[in-house]
N, C-alpha and C. Protein backbone atom coordinates (compact mmCIF):
# COMPACT_ATOMS: atom_id res chain seq x y z
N UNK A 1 138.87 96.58 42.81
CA UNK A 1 138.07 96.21 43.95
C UNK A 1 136.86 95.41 43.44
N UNK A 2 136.53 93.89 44.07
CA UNK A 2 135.41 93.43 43.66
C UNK A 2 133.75 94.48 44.06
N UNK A 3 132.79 93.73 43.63
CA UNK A 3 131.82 94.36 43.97
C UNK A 3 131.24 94.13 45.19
N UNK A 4 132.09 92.86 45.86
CA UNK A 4 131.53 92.90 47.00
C UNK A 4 131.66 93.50 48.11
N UNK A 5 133.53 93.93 47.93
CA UNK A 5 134.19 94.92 48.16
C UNK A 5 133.65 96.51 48.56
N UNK A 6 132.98 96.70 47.49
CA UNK A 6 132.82 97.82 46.93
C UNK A 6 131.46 98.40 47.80
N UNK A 7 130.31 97.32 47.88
CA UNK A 7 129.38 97.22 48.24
C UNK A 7 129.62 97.12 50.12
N UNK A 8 130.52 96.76 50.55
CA UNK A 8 130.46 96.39 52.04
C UNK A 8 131.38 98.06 52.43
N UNK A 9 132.00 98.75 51.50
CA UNK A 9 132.39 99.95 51.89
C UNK A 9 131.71 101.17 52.08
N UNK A 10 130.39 100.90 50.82
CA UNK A 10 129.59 101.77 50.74
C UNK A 10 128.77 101.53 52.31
N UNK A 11 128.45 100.34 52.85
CA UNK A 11 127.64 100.09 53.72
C UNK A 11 128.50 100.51 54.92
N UNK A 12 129.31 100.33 55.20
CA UNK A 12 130.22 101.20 56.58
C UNK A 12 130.32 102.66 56.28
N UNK A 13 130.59 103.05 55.06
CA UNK A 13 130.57 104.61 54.69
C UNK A 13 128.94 104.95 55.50
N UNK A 14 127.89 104.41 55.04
CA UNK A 14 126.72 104.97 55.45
C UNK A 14 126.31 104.88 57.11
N UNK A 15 126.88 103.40 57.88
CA UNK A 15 127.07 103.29 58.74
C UNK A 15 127.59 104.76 59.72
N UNK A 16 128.75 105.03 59.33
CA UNK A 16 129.82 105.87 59.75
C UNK A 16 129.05 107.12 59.77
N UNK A 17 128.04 107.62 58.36
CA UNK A 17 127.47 108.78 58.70
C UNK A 17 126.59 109.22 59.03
N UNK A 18 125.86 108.02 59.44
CA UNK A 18 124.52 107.52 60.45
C UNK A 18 124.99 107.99 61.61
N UNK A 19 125.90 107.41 62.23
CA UNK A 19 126.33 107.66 63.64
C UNK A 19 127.00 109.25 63.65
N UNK A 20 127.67 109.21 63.10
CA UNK A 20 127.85 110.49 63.33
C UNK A 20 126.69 111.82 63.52
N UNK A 21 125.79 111.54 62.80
CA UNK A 21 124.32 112.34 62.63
C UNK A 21 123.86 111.68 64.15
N UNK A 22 123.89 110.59 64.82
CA UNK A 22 123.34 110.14 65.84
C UNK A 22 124.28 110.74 67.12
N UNK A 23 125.71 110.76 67.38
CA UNK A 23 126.33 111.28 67.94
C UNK A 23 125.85 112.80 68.05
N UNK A 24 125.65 113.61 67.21
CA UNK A 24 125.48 114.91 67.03
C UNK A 24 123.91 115.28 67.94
N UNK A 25 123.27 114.40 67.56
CA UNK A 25 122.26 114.24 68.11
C UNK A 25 121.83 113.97 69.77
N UNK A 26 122.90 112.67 69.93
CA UNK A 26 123.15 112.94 71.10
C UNK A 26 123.73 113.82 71.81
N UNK A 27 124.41 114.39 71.66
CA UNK A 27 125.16 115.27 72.28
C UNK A 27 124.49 116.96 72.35
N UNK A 28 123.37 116.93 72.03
CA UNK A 28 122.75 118.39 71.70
C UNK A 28 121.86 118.12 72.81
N UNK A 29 121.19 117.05 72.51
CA UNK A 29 120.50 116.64 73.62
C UNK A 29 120.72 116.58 74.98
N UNK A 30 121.91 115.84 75.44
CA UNK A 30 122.80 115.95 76.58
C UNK A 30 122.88 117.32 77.21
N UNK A 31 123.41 118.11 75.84
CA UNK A 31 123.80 119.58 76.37
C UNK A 31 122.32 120.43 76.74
N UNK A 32 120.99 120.17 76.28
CA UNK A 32 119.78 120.50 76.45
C UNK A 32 119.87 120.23 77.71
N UNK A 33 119.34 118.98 78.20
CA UNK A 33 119.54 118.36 80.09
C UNK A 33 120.47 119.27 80.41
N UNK A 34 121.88 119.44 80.12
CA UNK A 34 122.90 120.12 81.54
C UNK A 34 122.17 121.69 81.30
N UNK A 35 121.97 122.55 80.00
CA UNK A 35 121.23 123.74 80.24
C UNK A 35 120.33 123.88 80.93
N UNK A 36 119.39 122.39 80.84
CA UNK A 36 118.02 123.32 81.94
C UNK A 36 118.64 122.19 83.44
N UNK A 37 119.72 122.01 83.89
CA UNK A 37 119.81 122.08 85.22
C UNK A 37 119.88 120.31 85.50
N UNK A 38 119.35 119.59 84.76
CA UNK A 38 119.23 117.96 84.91
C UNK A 38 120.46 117.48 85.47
N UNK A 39 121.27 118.10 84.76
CA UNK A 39 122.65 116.97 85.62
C UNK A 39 123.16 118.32 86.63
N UNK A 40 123.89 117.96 87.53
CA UNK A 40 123.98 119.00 88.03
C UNK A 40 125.53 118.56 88.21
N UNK A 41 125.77 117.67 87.50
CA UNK A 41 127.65 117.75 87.79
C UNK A 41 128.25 118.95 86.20
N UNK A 42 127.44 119.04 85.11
CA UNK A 42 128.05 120.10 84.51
C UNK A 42 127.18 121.70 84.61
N UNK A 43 127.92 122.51 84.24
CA UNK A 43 127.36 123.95 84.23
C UNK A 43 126.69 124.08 83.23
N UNK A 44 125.75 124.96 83.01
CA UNK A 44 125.31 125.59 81.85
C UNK A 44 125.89 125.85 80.92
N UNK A 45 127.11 126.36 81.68
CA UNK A 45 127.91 127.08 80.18
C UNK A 45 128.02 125.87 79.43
N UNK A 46 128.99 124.34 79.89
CA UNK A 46 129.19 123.59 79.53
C UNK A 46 128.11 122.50 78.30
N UNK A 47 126.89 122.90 78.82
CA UNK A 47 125.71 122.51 78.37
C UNK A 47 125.47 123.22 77.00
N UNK A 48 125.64 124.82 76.90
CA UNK A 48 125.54 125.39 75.87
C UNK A 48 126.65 124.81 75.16
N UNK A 49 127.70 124.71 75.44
CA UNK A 49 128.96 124.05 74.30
C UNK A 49 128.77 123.09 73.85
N UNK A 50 127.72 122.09 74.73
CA UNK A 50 127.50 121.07 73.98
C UNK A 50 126.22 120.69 72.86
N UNK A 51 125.41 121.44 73.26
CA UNK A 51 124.37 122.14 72.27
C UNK A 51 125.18 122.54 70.75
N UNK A 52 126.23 123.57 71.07
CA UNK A 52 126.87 123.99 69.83
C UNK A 52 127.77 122.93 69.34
N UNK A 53 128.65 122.37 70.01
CA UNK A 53 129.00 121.05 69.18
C UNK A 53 128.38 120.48 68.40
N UNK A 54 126.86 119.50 69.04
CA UNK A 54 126.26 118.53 68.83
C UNK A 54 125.58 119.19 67.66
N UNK A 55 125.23 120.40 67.59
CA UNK A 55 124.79 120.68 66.02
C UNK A 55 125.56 120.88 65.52
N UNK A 56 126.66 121.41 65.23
CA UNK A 56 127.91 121.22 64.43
C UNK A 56 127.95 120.05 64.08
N UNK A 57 128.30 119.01 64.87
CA UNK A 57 128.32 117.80 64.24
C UNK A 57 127.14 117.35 63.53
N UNK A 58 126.22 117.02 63.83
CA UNK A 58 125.18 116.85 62.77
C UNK A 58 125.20 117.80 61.98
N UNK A 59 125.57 119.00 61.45
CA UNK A 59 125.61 119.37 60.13
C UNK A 59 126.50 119.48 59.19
N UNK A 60 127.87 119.58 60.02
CA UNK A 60 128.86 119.78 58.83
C UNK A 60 129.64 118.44 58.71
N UNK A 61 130.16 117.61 60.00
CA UNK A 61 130.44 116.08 59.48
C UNK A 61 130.08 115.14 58.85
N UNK A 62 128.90 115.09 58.51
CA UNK A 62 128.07 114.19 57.84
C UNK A 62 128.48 114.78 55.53
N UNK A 63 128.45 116.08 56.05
CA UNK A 63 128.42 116.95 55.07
C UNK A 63 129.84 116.81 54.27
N UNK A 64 130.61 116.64 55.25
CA UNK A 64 132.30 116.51 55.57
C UNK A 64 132.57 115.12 54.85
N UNK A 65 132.32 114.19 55.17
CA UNK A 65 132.15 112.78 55.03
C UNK A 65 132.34 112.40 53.81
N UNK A 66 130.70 112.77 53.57
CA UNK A 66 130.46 112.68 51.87
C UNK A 66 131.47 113.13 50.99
N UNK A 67 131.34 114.14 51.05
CA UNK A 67 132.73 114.95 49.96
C UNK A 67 133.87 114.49 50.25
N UNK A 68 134.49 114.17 51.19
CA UNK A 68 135.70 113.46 50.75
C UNK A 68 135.40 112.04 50.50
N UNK A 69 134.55 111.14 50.86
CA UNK A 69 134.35 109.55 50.36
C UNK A 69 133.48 109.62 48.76
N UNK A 70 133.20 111.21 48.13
CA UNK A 70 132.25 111.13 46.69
C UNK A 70 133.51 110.46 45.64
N UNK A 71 132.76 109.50 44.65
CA UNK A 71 133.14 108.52 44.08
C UNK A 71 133.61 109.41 43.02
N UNK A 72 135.26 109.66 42.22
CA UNK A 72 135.39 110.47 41.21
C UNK A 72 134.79 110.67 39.93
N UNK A 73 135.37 111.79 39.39
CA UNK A 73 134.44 111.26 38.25
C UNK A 73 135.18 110.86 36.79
């Protein structure tokens, strides 16, 4: 693989676990609004699931990511 190669993979790799940390983020948030009542097309419960997703995802996909894209040794 050239280096330029190499270099434009690393930059979508980081891309990829940016968003994902941003997704997670969003989505905790979201689920915050439907818990305290803001949207009123989902339930609470639904709101708490998304609370627990959205930190799930920001902690263990990002986490996830890395270790399988870490460079061997």
């Amino acid at each position: 693989m050239t280096p330029e190669a190499r270099e434009a993979q690393a930059r979508n790799r980081f891309f990829v676990i940016a968003l994902s940390r941003l997704g997670g983020v969003g989505l905790t948030v979201a689920g915050i609004v439907a818990t305290a009542g803001q949207l009123p097309a989902l339930s609470p419960v639904i709101g708490y699931a998304m609370v627990l997703v959205g930190l799930a995802t920001m902690l263990f996909v990002p986490r996830a990511l890395a270790r399988r894209w870490r460079t061997p040794e």
